[in-house]
N, C-alpha and C. Protein backbone atom coordinates (compact mmCIF):
# COMPACT_ATOMS: atom_id res chain seq x y z
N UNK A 1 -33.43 23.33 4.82
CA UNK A 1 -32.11 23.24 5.41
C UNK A 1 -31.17 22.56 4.42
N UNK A 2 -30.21 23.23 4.11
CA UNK A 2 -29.21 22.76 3.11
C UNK A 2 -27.95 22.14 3.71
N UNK A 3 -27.40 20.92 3.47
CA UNK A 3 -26.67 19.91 3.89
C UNK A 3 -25.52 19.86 2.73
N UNK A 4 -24.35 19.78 3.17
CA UNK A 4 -23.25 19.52 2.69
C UNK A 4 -22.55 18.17 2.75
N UNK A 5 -21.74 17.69 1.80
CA UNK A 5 -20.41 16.79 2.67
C UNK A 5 -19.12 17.03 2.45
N UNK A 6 -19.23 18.33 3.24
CA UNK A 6 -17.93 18.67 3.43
C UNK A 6 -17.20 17.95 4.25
N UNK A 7 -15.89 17.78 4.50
CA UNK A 7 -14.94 17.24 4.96
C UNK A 7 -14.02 18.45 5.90
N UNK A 8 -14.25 17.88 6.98
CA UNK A 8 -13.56 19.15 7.94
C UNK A 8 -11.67 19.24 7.77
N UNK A 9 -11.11 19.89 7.97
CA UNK A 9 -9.70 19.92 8.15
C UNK A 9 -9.03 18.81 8.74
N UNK A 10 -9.75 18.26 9.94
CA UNK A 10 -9.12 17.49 10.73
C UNK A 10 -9.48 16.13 9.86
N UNK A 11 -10.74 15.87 9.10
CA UNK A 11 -10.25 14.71 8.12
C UNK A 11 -9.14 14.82 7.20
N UNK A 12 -8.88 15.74 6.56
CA UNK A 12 -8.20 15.83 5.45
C UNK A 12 -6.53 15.74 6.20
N UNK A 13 -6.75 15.82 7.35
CA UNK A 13 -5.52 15.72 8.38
C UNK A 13 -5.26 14.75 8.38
N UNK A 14 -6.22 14.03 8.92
CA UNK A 14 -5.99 12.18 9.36
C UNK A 14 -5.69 11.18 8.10
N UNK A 15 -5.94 11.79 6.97
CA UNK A 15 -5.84 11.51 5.58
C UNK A 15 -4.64 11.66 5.26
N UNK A 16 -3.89 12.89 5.38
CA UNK A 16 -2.45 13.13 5.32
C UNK A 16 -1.86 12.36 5.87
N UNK A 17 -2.26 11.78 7.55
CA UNK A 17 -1.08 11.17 8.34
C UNK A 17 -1.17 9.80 7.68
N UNK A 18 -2.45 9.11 7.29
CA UNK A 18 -2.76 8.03 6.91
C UNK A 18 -1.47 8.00 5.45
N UNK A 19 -1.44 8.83 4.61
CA UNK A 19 -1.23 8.39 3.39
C UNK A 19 0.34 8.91 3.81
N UNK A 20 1.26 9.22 4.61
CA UNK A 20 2.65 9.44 4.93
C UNK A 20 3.07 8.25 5.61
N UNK A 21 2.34 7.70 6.56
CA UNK A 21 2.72 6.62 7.20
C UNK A 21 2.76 5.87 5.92
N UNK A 22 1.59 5.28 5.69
CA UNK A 22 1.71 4.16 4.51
C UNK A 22 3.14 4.23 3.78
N UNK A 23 3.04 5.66 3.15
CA UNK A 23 3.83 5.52 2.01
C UNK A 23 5.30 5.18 2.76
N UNK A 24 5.98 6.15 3.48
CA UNK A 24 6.99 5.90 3.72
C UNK A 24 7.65 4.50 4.43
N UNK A 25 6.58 3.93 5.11
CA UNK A 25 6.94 2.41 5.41
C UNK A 25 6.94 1.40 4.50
N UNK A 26 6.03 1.60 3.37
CA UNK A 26 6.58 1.26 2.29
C UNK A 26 7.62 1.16 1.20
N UNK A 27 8.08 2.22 1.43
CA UNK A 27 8.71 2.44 1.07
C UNK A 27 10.33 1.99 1.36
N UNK A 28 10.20 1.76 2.62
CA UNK A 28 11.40 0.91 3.20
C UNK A 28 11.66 -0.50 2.46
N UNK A 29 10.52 -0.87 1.77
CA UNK A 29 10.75 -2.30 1.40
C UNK A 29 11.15 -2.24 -0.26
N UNK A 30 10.46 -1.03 -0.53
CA UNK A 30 10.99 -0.55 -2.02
C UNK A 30 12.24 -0.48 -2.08
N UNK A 31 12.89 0.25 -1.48
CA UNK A 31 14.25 0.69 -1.31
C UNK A 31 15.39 -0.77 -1.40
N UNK A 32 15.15 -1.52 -0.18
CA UNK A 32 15.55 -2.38 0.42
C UNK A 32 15.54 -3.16 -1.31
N UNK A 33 14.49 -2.96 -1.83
CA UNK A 33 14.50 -3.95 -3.45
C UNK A 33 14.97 -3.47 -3.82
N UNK A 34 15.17 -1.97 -4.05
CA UNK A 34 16.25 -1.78 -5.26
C UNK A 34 17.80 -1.60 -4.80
N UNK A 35 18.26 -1.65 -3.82
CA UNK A 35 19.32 -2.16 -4.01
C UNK A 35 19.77 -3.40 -3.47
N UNK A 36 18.98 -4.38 -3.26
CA UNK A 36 19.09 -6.05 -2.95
C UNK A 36 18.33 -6.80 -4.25
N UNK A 37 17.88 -6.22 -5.03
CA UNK A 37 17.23 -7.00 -6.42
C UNK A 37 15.83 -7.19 -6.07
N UNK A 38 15.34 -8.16 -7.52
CA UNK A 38 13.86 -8.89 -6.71
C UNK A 38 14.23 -10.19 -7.21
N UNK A 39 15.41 -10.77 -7.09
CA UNK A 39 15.81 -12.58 -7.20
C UNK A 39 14.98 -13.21 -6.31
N UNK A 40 14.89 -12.78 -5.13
CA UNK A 40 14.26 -13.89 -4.13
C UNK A 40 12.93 -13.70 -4.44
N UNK A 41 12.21 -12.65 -5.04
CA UNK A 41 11.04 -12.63 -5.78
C UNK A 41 10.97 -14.03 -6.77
N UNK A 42 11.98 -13.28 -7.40
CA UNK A 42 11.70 -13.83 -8.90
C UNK A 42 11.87 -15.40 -8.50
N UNK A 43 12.08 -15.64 -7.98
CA UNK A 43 11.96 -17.11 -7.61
C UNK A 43 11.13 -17.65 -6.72
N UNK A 44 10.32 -17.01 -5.91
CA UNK A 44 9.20 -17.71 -5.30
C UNK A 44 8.07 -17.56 -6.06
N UNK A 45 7.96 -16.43 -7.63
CA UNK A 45 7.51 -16.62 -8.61
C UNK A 45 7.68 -17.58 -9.44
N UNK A 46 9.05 -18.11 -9.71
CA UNK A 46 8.76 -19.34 -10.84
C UNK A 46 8.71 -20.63 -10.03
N UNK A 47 8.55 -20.58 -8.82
CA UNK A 47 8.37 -21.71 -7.88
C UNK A 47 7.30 -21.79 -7.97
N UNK A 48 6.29 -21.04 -8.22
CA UNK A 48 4.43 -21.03 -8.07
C UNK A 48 4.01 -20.83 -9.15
N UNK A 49 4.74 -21.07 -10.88
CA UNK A 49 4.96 -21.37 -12.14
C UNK A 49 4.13 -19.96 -12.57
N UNK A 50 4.48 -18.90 -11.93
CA UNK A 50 4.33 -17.40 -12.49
C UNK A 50 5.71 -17.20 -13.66
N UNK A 51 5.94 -16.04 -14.18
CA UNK A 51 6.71 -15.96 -14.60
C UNK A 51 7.73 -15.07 -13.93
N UNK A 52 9.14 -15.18 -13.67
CA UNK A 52 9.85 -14.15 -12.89
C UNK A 52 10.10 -12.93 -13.52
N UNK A 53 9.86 -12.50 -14.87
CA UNK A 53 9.63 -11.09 -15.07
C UNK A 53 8.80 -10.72 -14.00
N UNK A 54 7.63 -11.36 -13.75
CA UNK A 54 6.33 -10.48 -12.73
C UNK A 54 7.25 -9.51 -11.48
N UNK A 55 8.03 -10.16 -11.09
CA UNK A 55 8.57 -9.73 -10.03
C UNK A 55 9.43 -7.85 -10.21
N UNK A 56 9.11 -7.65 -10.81
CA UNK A 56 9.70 -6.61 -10.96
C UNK A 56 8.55 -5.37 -10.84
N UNK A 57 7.07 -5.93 -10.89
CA UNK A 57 6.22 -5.17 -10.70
C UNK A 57 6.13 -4.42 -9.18
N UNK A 58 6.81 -5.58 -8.55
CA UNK A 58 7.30 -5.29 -7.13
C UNK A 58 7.72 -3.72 -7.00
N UNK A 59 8.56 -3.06 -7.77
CA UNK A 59 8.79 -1.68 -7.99
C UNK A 59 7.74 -0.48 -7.47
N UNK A 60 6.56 -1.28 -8.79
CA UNK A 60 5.51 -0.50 -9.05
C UNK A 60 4.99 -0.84 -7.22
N UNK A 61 4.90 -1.31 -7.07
CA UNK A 61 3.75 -1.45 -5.60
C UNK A 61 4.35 -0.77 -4.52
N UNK A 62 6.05 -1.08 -4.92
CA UNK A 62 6.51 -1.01 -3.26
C UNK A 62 7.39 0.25 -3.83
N UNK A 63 7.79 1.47 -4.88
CA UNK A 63 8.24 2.49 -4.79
C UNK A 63 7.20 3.53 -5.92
N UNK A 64 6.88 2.97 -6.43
CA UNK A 64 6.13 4.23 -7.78
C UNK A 64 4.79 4.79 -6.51
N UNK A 65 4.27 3.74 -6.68
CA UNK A 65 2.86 3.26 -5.87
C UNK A 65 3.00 4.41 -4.30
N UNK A 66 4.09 4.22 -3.88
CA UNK A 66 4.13 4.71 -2.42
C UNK A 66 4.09 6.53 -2.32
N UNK A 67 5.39 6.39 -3.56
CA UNK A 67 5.60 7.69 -4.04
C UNK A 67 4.21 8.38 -4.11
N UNK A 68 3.74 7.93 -5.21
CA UNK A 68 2.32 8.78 -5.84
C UNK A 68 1.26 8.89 -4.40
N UNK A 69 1.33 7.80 -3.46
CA UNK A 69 0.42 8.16 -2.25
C UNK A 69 1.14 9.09 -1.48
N UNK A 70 2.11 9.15 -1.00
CA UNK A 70 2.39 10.34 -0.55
C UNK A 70 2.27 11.60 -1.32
N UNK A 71 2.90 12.01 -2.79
CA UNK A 71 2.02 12.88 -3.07
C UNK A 71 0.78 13.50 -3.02
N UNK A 72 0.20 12.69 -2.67
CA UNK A 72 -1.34 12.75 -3.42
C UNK A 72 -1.75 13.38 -4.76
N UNK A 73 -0.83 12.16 -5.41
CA UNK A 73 -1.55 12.35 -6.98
C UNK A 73 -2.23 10.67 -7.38
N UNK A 74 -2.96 10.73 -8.02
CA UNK A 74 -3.81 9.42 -8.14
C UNK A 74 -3.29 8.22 -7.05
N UNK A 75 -4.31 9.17 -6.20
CA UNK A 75 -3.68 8.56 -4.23
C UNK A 75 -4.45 6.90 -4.79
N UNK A 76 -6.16 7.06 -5.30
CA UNK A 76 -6.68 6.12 -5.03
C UNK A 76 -6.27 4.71 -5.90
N UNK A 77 -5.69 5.46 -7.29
CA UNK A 77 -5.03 4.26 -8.18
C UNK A 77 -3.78 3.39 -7.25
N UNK A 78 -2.93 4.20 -7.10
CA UNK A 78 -1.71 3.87 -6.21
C UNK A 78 -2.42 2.79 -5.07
N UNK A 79 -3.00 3.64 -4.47
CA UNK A 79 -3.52 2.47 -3.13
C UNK A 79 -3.76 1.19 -3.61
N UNK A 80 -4.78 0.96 -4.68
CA UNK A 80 -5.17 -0.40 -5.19
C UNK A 80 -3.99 -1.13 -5.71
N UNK A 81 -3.25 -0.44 -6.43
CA UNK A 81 -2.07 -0.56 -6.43
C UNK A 81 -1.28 -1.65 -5.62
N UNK A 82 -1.20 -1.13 -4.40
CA UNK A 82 -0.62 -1.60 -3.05
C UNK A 82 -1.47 -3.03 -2.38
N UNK A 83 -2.87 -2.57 -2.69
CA UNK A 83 -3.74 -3.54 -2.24
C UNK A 83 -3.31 -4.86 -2.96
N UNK A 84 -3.41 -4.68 -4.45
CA UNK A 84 -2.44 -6.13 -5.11
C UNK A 84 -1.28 -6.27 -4.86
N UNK A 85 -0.40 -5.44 -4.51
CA UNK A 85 0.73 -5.74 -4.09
C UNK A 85 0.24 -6.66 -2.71
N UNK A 86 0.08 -6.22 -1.70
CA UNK A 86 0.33 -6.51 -0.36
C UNK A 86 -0.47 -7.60 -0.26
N UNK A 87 -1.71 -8.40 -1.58
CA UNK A 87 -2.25 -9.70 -1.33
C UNK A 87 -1.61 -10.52 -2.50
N UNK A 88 -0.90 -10.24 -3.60
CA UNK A 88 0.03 -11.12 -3.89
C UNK A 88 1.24 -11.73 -2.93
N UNK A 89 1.90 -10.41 -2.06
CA UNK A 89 2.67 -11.12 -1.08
C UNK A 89 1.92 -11.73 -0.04
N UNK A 90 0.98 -11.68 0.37
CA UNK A 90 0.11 -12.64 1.67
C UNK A 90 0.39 -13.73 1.03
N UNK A 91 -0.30 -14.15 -0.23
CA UNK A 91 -0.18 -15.17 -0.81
C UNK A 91 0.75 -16.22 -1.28
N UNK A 92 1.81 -15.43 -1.51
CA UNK A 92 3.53 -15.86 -1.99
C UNK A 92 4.15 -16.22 -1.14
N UNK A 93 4.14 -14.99 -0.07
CA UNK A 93 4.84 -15.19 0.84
C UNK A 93 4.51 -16.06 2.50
N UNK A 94 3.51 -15.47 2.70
CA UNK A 94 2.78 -15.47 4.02
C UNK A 94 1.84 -16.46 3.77
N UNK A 95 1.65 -17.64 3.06
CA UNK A 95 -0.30 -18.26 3.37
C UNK A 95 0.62 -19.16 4.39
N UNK A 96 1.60 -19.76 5.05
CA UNK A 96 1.78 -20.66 6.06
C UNK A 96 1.50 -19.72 7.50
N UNK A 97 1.55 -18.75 7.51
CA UNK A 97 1.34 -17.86 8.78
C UNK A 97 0.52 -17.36 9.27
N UNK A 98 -0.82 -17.35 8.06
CA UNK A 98 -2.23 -16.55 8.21
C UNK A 98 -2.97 -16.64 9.04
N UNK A 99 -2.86 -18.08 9.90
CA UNK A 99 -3.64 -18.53 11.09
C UNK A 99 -2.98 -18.48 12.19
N UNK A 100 -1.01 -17.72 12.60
CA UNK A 100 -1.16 -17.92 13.28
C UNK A 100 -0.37 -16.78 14.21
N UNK A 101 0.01 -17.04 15.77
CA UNK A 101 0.34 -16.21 16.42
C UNK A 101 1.80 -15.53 16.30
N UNK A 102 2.48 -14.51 16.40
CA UNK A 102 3.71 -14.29 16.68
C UNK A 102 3.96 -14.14 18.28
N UNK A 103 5.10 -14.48 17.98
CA UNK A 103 5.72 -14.44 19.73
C UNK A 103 5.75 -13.97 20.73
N UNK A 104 5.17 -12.56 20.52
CA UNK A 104 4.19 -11.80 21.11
C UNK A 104 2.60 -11.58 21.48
N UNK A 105 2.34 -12.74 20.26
CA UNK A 105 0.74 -12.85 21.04
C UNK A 105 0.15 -12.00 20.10
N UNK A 106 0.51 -11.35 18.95
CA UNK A 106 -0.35 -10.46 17.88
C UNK A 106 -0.25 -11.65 16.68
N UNK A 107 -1.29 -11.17 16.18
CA UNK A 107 -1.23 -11.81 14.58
C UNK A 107 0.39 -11.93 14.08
N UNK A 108 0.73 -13.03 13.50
CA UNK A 108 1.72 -13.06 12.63
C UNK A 108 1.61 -12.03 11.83
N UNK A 109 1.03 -11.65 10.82
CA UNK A 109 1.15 -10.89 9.79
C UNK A 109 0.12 -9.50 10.12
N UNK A 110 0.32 -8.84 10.98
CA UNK A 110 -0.76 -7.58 11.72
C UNK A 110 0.45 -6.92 10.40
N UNK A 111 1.57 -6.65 10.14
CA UNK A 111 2.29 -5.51 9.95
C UNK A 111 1.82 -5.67 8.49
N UNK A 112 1.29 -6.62 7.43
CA UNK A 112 0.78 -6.73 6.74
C UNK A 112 -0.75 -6.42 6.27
N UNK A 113 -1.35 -7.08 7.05
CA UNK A 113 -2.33 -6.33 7.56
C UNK A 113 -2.71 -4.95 7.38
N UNK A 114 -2.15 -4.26 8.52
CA UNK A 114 -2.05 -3.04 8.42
C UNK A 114 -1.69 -2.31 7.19
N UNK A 115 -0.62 -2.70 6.32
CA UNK A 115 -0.39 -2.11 4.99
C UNK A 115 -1.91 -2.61 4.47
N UNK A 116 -2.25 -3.53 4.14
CA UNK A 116 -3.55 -3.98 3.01
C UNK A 116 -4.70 -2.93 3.69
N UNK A 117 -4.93 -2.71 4.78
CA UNK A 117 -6.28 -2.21 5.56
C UNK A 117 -5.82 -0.67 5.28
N UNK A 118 -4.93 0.10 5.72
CA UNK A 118 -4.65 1.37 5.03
C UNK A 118 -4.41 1.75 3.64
N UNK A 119 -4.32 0.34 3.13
CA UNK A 119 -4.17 0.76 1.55
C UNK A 119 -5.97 0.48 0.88
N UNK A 120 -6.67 0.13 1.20
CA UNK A 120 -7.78 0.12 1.68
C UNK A 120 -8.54 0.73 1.75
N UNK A 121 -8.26 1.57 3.23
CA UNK A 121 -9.02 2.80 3.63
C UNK A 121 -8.87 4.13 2.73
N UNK A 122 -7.56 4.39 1.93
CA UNK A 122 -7.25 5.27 0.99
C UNK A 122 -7.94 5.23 -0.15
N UNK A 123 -7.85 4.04 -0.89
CA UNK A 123 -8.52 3.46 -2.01
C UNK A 123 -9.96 3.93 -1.96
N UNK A 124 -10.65 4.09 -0.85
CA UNK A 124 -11.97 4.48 -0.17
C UNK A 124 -12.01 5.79 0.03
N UNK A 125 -11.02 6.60 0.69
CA UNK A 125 -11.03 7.76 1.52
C UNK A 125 -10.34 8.72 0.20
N UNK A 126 -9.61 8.39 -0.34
CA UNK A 126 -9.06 9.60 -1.58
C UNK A 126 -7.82 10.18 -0.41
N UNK A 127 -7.07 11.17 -1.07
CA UNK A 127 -5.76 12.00 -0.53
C UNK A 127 -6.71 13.04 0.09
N UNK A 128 -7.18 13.21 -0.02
CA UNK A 128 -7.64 15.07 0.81
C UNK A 128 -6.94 15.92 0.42
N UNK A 129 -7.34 17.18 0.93
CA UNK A 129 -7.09 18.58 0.16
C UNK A 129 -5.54 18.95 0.31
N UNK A 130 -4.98 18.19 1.46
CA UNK A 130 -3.70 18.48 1.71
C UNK A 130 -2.49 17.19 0.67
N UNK A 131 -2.66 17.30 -0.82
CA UNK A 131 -2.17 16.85 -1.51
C UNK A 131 -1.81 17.41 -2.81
N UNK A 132 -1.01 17.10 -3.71
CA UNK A 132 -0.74 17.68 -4.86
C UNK A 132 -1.80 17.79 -5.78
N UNK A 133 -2.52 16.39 -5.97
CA UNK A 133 -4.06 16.50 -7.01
C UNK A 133 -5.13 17.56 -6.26
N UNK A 134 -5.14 17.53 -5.12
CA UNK A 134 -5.88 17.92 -4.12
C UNK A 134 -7.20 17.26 -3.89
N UNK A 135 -8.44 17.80 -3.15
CA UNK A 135 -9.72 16.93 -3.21
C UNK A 135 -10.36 16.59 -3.98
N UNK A 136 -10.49 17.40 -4.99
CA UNK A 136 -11.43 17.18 -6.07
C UNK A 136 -10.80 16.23 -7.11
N UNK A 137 -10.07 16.09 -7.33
CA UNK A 137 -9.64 14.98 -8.67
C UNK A 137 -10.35 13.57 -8.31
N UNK A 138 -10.79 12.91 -9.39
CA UNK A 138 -11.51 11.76 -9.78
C UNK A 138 -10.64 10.51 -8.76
N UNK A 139 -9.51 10.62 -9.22
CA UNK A 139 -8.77 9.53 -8.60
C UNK A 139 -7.73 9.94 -7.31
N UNK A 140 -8.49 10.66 -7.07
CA UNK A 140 -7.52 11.11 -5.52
C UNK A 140 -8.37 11.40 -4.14
């Protein structure tokens, strides 16, 4: 009996919705940087004696990065991508909140979260066939 691992349609589906959501909500924050700067970056960088050039990598995470996952072209580089993005900001931004509730009773940082855990699951899962690299590429 001969065994495959194929991937049915409806994964390569849930893969699509996975890597559109991501990207484009990400993308809101990309945006939002390029035309508001990354000053308030660049300064909670040289506040934590990084250098404030770093801050501009911000780009790369929060518009190159998002871009290329919605394509699906080097979905899985991009994702990791995001993954350092989204735990440099936990870190920068968020370590006073990590333990605690929002006002609603969810995690403070679930919406964070959620970006790192789908950027994550991609990094793991690849773009699927419904992408520009398509399934088979190394990094997608």
């Amino acid at each position: 009996m001969e065994t495959t691992n194929r991937i049915p349609a409806t994964g390569d589906a849930g893969k699509l919705v996975l890597r559109v959501v991501l990207a484009i909500l990400l993308l809101f924050h990309g945006v939002s940087k390029v035309i508001g700067g990354v000053g308030m970056i660049a300064g909670m960088l040289a506040k934590a004696g990084l250098p404030p050039a770093v801050a501009y990598l911000v780009y790369v995470g929060e518009v190159v990065a998002p871009l290329l996952i919605l394509a699906g072209l080097f979905t899985r580089v991009a994702a990791l991508i995001v993954v350092v993005n989204m735990i440099v900001a936990l870190l920068l931004v968020h370590t006073g909140q990590f333990f605690s509730l929002a006002d609603t009773g969810g995690w403070a940082l679930e919406l964070q979260g959620m970006y790192l855990g789908s950027a994550v699951a991609l990094a793991l899962l690849g773009a699927g066939r419904y992408s520009i690299g398509g399934a088979g590429g190394r990094w997608n």
